[in-house]
Protein backbone atom coordinates (compact mmCIF):
# COMPACT_ATOMS: atom_id res chain seq x y z
CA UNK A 1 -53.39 8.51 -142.31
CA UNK A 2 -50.89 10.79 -140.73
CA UNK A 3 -51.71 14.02 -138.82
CA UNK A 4 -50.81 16.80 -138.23
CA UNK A 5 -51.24 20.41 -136.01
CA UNK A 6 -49.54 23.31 -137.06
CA UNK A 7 -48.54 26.03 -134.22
CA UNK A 8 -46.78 28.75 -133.66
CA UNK A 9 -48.72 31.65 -136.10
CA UNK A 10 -49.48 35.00 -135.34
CA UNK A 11 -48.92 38.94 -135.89
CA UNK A 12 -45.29 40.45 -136.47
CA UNK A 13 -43.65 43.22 -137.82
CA UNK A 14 -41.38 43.38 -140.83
CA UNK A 15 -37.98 42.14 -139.57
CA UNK A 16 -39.37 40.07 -136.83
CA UNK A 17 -39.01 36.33 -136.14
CA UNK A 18 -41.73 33.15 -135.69
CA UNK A 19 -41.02 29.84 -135.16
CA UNK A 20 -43.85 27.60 -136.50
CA UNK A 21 -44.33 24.05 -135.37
CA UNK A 22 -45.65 20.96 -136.96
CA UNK A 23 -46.69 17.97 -134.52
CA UNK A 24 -47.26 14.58 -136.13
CA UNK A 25 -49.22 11.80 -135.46
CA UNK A 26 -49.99 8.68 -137.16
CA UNK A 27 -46.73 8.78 -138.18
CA UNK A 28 -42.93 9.33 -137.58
CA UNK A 29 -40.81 12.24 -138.72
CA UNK A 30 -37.72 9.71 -139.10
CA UNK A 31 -40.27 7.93 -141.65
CA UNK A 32 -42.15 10.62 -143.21
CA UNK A 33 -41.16 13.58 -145.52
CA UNK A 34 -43.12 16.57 -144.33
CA UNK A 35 -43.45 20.03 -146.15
CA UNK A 36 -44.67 23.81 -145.47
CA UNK A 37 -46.67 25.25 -147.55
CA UNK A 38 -48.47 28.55 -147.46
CA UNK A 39 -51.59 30.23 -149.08
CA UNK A 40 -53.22 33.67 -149.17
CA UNK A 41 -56.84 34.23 -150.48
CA UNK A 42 -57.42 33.84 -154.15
CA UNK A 43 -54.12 31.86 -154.38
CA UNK A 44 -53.28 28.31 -154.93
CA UNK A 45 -51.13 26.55 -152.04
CA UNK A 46 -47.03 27.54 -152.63
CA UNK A 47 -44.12 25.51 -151.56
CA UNK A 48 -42.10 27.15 -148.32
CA UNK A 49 -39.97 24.18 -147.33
CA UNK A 50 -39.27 20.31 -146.98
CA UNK A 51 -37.42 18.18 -144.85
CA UNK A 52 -37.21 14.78 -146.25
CA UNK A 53 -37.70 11.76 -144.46
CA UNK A 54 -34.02 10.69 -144.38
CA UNK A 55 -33.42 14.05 -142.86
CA UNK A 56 -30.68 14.98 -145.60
CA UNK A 57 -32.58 16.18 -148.32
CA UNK A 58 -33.99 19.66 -147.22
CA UNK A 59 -35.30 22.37 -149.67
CA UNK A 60 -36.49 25.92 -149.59
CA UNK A 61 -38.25 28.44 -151.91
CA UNK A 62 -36.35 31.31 -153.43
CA UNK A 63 -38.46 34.24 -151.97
CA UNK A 64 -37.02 32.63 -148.52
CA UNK A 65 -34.11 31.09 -148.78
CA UNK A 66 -31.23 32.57 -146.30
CA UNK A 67 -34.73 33.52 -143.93
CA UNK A 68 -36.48 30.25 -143.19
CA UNK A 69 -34.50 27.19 -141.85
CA UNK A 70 -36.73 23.65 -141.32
CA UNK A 71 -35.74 21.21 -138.67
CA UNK A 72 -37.21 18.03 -137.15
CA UNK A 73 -36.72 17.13 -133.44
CA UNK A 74 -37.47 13.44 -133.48
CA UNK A 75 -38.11 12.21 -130.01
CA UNK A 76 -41.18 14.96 -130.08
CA UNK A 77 -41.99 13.87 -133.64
CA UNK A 78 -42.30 17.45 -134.23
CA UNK A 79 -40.65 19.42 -137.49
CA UNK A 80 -40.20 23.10 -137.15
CA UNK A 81 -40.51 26.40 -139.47
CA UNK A 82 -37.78 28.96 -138.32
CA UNK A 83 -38.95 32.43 -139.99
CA UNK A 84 -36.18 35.47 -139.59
CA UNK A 85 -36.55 38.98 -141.28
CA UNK A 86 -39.75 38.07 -141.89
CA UNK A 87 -41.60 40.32 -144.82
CA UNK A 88 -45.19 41.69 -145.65
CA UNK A 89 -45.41 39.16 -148.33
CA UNK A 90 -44.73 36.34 -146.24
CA UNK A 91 -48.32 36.83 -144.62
CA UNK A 92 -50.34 33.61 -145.51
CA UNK A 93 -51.88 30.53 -144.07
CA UNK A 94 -49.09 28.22 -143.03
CA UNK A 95 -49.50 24.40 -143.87
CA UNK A 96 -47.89 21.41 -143.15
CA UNK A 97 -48.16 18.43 -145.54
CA UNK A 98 -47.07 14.53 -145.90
CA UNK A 99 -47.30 12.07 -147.65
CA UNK A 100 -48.83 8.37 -146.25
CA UNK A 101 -45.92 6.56 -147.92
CA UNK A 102 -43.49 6.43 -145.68
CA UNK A 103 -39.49 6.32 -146.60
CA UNK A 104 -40.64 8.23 -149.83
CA UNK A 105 -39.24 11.53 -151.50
CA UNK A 106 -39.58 12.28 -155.06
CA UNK A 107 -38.43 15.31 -156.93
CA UNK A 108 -41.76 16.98 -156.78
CA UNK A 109 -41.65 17.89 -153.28
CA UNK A 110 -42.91 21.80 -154.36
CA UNK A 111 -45.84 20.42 -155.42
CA UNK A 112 -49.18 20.22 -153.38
CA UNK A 113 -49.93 16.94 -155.26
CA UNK A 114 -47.67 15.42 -153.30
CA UNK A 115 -48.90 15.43 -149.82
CA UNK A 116 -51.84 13.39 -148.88
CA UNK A 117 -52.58 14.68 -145.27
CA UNK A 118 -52.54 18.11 -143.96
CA UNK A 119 -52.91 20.38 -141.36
CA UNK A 120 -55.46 23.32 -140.08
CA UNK A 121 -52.86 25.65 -140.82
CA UNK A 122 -51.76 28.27 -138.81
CA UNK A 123 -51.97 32.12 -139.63
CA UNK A 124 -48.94 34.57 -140.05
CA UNK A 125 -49.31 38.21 -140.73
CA UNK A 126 -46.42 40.13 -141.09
CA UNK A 127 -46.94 44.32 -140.75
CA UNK A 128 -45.28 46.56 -142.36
C-alpha cells in the first residue's frame, strides 16, 4: 500500500498562487504514477493532473492547463501541484492518488478508478 499526505492548502484570492505537495510513502515517485484530483461537495472526484511514473508522460485538465504545472522531486519522494492565477472555481478538496502497481500508466489516468491509495486531501479556497 502506498501513502500519501497532501500539503500545502489554504485561502487565496483570485489571481494568487499555491503550491501543493504530495509526500509518498510505501512507495517511490520514480516507480509510481501519482495524480491530483479535486472535489467540492455534492461532486464526484475530477482529474487536475498526473505525472507518470517514467516522469515523461504528464497530463493536465482543460479548465487548468497553462495555470497548474506538476513536478516530482525524487530524492524527497515528493510530487508537487504548482497553482498560478488561481480562480473561484478552483476551490475544492485537493487529492493525491496512486496506483499499487508500480511501473504502470494506462490511458485512463483521469479516472478515479485508477488510483488505489489516497490521501486526506488538502483544502483550497480561492476568493473572489
Amino acid at each position: 500500500q502506498v501513502q500519501l499526505v497532501e500539503s500545502g492548502g489554504g485561502l487565496v484570492p483570485a489571481g494568487g498562487s499555491l503550491r501543493l505537495s504530495c509526500a509518498v510513502s510505501g512507495g517511490v515517485v520514480s516507480s509510481h504514477t501519482v495524480g491530483w484530483f479535486r472535489q467540492v461537495p455534492g461532486k464526484e472526484r475530477e482529474f487536475v493532473s498526473v505525472i507518470s511514473w517514467s516522469g515523461n508522460r504528464l497530463h493536465y485538465a482543460d479548465s487548468v492547463k497553462g495555470r497548474f504545472t506538476i513536478s516530482r522531486d525524487n530524492a524527497a519522494n515528493t510530487v508537487y501541484l504548482q497553482m498560478s492565477s488561481l480562480e473561484p472555481d478552483d476551490t475544492g478538496v485537493y487529492y493525491c492518488g496512486a496506483p499499487r502497481r508500480r511501473f504502470w500508466f494506462d490511458e485512463s489516468y483521469y479516472t478515479a478508478g485508477m488510483y488505489d491509495d489516497w490521501g486526506q486531501g488538502t483544502q483550497v479556497t480561492v476568493s473572489s
